[in-house]
N, C-alpha and C. Protein backbone atom coordinates (compact mmCIF):
# COMPACT_ATOMS: atom_id res chain seq x y z
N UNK A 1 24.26 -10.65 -2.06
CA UNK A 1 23.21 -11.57 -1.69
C UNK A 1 22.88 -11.38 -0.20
N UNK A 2 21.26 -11.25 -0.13
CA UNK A 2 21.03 -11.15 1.40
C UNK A 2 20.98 -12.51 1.58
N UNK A 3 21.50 -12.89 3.29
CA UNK A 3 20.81 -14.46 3.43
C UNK A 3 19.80 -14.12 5.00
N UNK A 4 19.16 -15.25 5.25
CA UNK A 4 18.66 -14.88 6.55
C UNK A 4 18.71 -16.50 7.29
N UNK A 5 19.03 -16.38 8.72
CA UNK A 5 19.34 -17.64 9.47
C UNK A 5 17.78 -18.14 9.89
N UNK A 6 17.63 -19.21 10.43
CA UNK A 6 16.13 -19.29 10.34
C UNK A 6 16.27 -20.72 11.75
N UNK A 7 15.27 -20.04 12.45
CA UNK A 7 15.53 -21.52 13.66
C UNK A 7 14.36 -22.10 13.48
N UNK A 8 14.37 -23.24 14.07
CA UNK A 8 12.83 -24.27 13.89
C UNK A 8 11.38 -23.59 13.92
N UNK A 9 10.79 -24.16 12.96
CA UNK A 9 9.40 -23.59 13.43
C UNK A 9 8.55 -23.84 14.43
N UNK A 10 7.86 -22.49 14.95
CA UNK A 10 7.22 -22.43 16.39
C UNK A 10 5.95 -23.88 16.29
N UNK A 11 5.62 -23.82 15.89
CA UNK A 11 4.26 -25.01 15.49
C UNK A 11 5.09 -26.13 16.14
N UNK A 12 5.99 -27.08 15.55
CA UNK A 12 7.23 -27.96 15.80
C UNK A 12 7.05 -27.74 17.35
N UNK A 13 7.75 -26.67 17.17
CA UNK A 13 8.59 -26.65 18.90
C UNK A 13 7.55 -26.72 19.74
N UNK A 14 6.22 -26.11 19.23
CA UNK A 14 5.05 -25.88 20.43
C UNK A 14 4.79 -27.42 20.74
N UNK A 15 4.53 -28.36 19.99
CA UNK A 15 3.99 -30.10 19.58
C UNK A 15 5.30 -30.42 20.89
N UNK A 16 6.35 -30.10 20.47
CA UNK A 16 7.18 -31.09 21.72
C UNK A 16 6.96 -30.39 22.86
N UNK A 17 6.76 -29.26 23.31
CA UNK A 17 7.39 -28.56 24.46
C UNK A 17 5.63 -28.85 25.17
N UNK A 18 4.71 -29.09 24.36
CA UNK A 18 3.39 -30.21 25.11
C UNK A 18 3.58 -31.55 25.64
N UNK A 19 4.73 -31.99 24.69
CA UNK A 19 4.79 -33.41 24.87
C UNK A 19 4.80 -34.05 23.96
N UNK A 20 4.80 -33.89 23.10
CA UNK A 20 4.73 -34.82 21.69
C UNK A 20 6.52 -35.57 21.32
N UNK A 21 6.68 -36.19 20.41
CA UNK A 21 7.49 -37.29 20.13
C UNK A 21 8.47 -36.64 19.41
N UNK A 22 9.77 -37.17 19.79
CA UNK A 22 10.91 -36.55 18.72
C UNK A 22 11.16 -37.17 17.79
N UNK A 23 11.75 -37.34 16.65
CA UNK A 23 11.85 -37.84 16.00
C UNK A 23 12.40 -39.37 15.72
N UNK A 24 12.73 -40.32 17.09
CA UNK A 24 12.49 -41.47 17.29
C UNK A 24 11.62 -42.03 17.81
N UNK A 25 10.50 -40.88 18.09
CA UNK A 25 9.63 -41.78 18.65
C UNK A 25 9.06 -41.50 20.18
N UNK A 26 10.11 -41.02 20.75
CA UNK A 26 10.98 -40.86 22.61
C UNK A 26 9.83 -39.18 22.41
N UNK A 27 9.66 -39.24 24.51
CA UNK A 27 9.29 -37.92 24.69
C UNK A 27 10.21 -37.15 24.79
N UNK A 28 10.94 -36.10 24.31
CA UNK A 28 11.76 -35.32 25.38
C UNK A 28 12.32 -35.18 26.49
N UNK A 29 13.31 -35.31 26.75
CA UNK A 29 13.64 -35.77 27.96
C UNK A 29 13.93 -34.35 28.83
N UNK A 30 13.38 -33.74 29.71
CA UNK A 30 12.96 -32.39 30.40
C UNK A 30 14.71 -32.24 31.61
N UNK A 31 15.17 -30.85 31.56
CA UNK A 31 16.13 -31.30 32.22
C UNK A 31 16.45 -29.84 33.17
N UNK A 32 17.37 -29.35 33.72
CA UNK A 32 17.14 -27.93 34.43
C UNK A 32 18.71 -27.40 33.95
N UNK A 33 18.64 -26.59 33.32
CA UNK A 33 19.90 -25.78 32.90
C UNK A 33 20.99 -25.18 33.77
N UNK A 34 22.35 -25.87 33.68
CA UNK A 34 23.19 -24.85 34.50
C UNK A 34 23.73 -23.45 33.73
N UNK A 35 23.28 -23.40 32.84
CA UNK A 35 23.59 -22.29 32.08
C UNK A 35 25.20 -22.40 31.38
N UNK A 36 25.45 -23.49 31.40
CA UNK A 36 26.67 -23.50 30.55
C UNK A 36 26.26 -24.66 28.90
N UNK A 37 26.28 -23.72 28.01
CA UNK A 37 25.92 -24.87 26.61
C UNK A 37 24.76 -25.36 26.24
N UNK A 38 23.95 -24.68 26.48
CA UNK A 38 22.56 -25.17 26.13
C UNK A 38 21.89 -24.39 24.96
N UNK A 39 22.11 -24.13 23.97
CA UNK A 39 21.47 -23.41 22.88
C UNK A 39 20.06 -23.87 22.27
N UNK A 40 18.99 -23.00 22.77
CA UNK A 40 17.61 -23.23 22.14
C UNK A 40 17.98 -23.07 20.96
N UNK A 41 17.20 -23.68 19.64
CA UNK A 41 17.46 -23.81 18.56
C UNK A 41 15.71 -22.95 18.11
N UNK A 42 14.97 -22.49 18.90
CA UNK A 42 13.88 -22.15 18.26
C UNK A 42 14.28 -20.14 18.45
N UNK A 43 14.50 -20.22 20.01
CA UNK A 43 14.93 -18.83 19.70
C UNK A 43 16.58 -18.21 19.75
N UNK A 44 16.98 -19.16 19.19
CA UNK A 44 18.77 -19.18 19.11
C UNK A 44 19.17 -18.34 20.36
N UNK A 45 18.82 -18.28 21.48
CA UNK A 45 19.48 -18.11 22.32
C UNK A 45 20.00 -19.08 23.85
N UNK A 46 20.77 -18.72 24.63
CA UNK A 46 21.26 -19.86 25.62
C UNK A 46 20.22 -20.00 26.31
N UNK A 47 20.13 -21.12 26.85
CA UNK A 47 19.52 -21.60 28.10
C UNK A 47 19.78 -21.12 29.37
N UNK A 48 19.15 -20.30 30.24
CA UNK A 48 19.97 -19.72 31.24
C UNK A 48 19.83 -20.65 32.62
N UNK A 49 20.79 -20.74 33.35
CA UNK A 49 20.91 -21.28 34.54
C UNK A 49 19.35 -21.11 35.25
N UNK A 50 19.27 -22.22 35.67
CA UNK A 50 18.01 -22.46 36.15
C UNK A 50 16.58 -22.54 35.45
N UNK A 51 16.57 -22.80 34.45
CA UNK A 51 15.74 -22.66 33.29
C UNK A 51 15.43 -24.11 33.11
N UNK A 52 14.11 -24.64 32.89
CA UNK A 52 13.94 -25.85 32.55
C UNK A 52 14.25 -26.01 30.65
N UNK A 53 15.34 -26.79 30.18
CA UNK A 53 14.71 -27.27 28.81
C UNK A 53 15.08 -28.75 28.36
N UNK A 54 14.18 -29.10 27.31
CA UNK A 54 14.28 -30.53 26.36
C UNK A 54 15.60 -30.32 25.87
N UNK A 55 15.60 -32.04 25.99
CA UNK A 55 16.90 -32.65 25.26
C UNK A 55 15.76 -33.68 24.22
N UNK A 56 16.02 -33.56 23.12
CA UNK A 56 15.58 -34.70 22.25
C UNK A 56 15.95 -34.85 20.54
N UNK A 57 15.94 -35.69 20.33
CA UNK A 57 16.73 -36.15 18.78
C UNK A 57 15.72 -35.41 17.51
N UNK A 58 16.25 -34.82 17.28
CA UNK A 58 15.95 -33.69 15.67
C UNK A 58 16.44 -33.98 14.49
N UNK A 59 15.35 -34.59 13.51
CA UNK A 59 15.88 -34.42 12.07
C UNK A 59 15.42 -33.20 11.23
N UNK A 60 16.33 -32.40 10.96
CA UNK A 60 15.75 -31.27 9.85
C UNK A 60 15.82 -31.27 8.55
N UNK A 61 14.65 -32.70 8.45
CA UNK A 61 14.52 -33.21 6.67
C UNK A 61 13.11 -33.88 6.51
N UNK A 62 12.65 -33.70 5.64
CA UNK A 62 10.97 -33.75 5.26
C UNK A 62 10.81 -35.19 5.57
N UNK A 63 11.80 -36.08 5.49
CA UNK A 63 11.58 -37.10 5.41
C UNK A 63 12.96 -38.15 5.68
N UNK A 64 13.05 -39.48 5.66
CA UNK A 64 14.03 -40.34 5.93
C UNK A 64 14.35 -40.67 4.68
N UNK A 65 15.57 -40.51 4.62
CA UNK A 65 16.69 -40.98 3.42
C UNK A 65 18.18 -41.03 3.70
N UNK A 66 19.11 -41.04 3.34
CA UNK A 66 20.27 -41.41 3.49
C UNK A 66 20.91 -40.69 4.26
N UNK A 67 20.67 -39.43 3.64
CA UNK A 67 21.43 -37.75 4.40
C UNK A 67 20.75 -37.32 5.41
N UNK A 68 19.74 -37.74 5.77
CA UNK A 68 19.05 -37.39 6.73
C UNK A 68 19.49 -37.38 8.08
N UNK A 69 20.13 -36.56 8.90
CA UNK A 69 20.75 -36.54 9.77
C UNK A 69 19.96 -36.39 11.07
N UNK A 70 20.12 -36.81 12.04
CA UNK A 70 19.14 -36.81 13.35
C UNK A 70 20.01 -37.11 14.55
N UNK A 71 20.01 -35.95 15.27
CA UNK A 71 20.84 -36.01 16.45
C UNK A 71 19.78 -35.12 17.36
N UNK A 72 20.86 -34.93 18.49
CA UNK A 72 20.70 -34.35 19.91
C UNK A 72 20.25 -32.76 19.60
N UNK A 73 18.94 -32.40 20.05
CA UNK A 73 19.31 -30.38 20.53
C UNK A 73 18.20 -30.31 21.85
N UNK A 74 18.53 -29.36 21.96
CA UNK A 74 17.68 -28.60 22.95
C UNK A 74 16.73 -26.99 22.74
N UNK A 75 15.90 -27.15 23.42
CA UNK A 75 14.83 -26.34 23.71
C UNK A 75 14.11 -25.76 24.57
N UNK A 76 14.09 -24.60 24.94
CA UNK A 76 13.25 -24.02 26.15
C UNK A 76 12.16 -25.41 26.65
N UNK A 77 11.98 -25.62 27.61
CA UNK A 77 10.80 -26.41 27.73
C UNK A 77 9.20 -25.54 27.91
N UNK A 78 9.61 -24.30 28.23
CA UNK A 78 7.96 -23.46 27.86
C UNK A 78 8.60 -22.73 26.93
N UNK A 79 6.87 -21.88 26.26
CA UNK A 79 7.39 -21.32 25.53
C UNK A 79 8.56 -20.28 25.29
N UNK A 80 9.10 -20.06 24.19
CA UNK A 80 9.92 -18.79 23.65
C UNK A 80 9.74 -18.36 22.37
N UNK A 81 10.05 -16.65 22.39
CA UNK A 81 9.86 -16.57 20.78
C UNK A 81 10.60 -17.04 19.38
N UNK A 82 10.09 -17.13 18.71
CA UNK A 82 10.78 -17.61 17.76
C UNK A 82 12.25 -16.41 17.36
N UNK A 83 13.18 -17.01 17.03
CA UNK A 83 14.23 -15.89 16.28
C UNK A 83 13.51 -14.88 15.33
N UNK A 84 13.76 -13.90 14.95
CA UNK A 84 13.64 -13.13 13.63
C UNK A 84 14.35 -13.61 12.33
N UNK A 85 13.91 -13.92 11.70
CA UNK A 85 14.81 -14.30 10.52
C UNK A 85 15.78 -13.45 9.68
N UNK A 86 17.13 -13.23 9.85
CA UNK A 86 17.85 -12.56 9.40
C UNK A 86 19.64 -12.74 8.74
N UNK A 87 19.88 -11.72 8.88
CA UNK A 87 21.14 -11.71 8.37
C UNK A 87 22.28 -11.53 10.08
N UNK A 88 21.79 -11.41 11.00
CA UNK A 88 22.87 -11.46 12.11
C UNK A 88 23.15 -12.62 12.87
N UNK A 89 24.33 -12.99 12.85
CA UNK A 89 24.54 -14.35 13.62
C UNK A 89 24.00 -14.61 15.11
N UNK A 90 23.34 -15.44 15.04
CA UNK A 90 22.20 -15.80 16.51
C UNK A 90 23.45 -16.12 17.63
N UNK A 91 22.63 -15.52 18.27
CA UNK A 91 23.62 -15.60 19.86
C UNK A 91 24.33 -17.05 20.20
N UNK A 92 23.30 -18.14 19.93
CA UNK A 92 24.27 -19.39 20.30
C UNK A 92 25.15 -19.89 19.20
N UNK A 93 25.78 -18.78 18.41
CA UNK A 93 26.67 -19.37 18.19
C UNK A 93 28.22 -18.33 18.23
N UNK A 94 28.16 -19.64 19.24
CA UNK A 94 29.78 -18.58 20.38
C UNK A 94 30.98 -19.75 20.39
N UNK A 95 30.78 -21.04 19.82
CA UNK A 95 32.13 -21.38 19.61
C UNK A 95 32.81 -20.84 18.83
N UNK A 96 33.84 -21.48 18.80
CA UNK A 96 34.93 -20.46 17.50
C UNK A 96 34.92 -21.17 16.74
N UNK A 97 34.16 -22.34 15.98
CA UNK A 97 33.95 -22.53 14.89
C UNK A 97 32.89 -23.69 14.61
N UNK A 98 31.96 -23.63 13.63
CA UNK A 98 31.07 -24.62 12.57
C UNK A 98 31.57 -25.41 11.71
N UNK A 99 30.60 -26.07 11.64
CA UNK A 99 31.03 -26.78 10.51
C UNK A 99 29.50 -25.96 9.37
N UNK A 100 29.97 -25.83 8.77
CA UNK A 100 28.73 -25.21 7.28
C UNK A 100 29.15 -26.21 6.16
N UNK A 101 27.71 -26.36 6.04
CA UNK A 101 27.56 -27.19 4.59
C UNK A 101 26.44 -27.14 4.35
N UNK A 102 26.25 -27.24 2.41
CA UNK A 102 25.20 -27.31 1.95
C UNK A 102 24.66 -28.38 1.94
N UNK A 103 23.09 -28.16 1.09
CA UNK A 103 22.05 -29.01 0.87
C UNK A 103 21.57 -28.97 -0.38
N UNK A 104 20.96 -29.90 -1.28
CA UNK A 104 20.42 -29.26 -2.08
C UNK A 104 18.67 -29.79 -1.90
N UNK A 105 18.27 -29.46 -3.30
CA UNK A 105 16.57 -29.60 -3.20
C UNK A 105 16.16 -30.61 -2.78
N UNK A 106 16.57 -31.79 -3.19
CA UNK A 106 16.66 -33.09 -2.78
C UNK A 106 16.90 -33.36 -1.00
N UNK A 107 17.26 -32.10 -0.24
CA UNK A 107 17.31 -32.41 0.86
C UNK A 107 18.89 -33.33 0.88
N UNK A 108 19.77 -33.44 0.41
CA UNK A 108 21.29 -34.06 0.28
C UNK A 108 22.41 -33.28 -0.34
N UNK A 109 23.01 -33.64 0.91
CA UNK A 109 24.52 -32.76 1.11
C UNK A 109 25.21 -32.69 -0.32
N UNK A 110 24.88 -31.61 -0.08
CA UNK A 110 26.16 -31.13 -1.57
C UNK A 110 27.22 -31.36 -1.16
N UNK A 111 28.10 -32.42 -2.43
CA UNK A 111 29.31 -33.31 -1.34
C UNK A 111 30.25 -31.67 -1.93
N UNK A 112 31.56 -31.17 -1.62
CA UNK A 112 32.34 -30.63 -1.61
C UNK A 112 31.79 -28.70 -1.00
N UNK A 113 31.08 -28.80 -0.27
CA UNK A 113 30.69 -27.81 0.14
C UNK A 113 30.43 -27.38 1.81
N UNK A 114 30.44 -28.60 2.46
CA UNK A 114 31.23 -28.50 3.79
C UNK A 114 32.60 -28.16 4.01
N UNK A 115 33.02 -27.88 5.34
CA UNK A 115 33.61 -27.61 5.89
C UNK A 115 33.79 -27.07 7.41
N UNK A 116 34.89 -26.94 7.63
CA UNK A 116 34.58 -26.40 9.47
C UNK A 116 35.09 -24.65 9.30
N UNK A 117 34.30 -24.20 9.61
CA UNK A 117 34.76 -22.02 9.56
C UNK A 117 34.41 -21.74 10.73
N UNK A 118 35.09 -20.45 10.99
CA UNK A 118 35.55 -19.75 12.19
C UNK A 118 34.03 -19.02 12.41
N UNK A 119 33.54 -18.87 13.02
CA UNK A 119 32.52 -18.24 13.63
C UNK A 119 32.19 -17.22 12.66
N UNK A 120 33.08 -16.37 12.71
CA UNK A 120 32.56 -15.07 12.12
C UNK A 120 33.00 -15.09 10.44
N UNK A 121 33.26 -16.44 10.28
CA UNK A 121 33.36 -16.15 8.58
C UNK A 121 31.76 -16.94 8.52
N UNK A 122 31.10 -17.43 9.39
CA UNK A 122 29.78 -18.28 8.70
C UNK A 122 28.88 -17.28 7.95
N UNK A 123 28.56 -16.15 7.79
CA UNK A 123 27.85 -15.50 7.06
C UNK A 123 28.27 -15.50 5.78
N UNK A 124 29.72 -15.12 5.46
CA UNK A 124 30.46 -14.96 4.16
C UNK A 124 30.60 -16.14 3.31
N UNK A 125 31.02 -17.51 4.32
CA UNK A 125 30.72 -18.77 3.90
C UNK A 125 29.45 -19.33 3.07
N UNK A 126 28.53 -18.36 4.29
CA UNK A 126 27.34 -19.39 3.55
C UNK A 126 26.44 -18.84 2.13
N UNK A 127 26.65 -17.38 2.56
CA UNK A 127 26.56 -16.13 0.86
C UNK A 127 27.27 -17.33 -0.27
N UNK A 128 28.66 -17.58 -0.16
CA UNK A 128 29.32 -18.06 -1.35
C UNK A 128 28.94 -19.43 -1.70
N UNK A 129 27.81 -20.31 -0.76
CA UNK A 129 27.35 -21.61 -0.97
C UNK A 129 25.77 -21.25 -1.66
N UNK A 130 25.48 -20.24 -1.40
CA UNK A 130 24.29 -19.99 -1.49
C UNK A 130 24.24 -19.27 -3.51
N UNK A 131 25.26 -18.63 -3.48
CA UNK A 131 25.26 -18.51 -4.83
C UNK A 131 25.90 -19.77 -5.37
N UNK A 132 25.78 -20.84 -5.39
CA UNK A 132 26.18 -21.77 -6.38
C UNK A 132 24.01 -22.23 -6.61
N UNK A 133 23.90 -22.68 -7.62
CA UNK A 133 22.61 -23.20 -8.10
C UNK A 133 22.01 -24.26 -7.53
N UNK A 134 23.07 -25.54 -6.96
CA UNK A 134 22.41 -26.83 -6.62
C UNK A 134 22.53 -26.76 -5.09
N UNK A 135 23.13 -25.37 -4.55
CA UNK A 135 22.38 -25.38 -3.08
C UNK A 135 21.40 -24.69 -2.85
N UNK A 136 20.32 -25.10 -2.37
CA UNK A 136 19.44 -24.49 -1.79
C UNK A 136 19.30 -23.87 -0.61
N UNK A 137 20.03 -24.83 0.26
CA UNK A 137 19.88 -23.79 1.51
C UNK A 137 21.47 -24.63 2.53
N UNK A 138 21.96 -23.81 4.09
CA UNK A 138 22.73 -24.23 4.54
C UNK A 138 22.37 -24.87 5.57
N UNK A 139 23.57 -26.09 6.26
CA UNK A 139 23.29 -26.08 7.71
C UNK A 139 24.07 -25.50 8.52
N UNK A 140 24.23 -25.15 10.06
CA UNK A 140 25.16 -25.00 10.60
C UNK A 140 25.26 -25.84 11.57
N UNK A 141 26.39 -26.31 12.18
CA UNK A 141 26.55 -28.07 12.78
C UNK A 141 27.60 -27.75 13.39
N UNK A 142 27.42 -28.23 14.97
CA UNK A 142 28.30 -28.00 15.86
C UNK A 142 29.80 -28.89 15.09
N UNK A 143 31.36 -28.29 15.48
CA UNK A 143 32.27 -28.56 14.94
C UNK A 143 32.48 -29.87 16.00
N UNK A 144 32.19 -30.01 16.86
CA UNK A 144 32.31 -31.02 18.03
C UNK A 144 31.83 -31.99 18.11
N UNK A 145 30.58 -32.10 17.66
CA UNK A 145 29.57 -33.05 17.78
C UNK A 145 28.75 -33.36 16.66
N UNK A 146 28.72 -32.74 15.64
CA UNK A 146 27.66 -32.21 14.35
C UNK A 146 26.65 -32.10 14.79
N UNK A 147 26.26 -31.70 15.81
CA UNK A 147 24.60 -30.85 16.35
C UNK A 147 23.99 -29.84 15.81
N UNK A 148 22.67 -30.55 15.16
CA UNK A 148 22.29 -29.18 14.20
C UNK A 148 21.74 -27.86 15.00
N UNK A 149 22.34 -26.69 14.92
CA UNK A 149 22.14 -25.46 15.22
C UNK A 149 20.79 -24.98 14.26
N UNK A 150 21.06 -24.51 13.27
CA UNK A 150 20.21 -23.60 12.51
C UNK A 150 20.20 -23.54 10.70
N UNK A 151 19.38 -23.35 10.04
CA UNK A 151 19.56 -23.59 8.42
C UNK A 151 19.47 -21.91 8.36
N UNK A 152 20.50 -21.79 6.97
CA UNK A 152 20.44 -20.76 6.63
C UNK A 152 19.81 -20.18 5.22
N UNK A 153 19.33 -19.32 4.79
CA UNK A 153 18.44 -19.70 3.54
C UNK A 153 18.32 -18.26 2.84
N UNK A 154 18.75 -18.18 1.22
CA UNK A 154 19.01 -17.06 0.88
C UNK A 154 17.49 -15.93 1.05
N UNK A 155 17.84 -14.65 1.70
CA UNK A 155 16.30 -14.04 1.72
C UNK A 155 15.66 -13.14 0.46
C-alpha cells in the first residue's frame, strides 16, 4: 500500500495568513520564531529563527461533533509552499515519537487504533491502519501535547 502525508490546504492557510479567524473565532496571534519547535503544518517544515509565524487553534474536521479535536499549531505568517503529498516523512517530524491514530468516514476516532510510535515506525504504522476498512484516513499528534501535525491518507 502506497500512503501519502498531506498538510493543510493552501486556500485555508492563505484565509488566515490575511487575517481571517481560527477556528474559535480569534485572529491569529503573529509571533517571531526562535527557531526552536515551531513546525508549519502547511509546508511541514520548521520555522526558522527569525521568521515571523501564527499561533492559532485548528480543527481538522468538516464540522463540530464530539471527536472533533481543536488545538494549538503554527504557520509561516507569509506565504509558503504547500508540502508535496507523499510517502516521505515531513521534516517536522523530529521528535522521537507520535501518537497515530485513526479516523473513520464519520470523521471519529477509530477507538483501538491509536497509539504513541517511534518516529520512524509512523509510515509502517499508518500502512497497517490504513488497510483495515473503517479507517479512512490517519492523524499524526504530537506525543506531548496532542498537536495536530498532519493527516495521512492512502494514495
Amino acid at each position: 500500500m502506497t500512503i501519502q502525508f498531506k498538510a493543510l490546504p493552501t486556500e485555508a492557510v492563505r484565509t488566515l495568513q490575511r487575517g481571517g479567524v481560527d477556528a474559535y473565532g480569534q485572529t491569529p496571534e503573529r509571533k517571531v520564531s526562535d527557531g526552536d519547535g515551531m513546525p508549519c503544518r502547511h509546508c511541514l517544515k520548521n520555522i526558522g529563527a527569525g521568521d515571523a509565524y501564527l499561533v492559532l487553534a485548528y480543527r481538522p474536521f468538516p464540522q463540530l461533533q464530539p471527536y472533533a479535536e481543536t488545538g494549538p499549531i503554527f504557520l509561516h505568517a507569509e506565504a509558503c509552499d504547500r508540502a508535496a503529498e507523499g510517502e516521505a516523512l515531513p521534516e517536522i517530524l523530529e521528535s522521537p515519537d507520535y501518537i497515530v491514530r485513526g479516523y473513520g468516514r464519520d470523521d471519529r476516532i477509530v477507538y483501538g487504533s491509536g497509539g504513541v510510535v517511534p518516529t520512524g515506525d509512523i509510515t509502517g504504522r499508518a500502512k497497517t491502519l490504513l488497510e483495515r476498512d473503517e479507517i479512512a484516513y490517519v492523524h499524526v499528534r504530537s506525543a506531548r501535547n496532542n498537536c495536530y501535525q498532519c493527516r495521512i491518507e492512502r494514495a
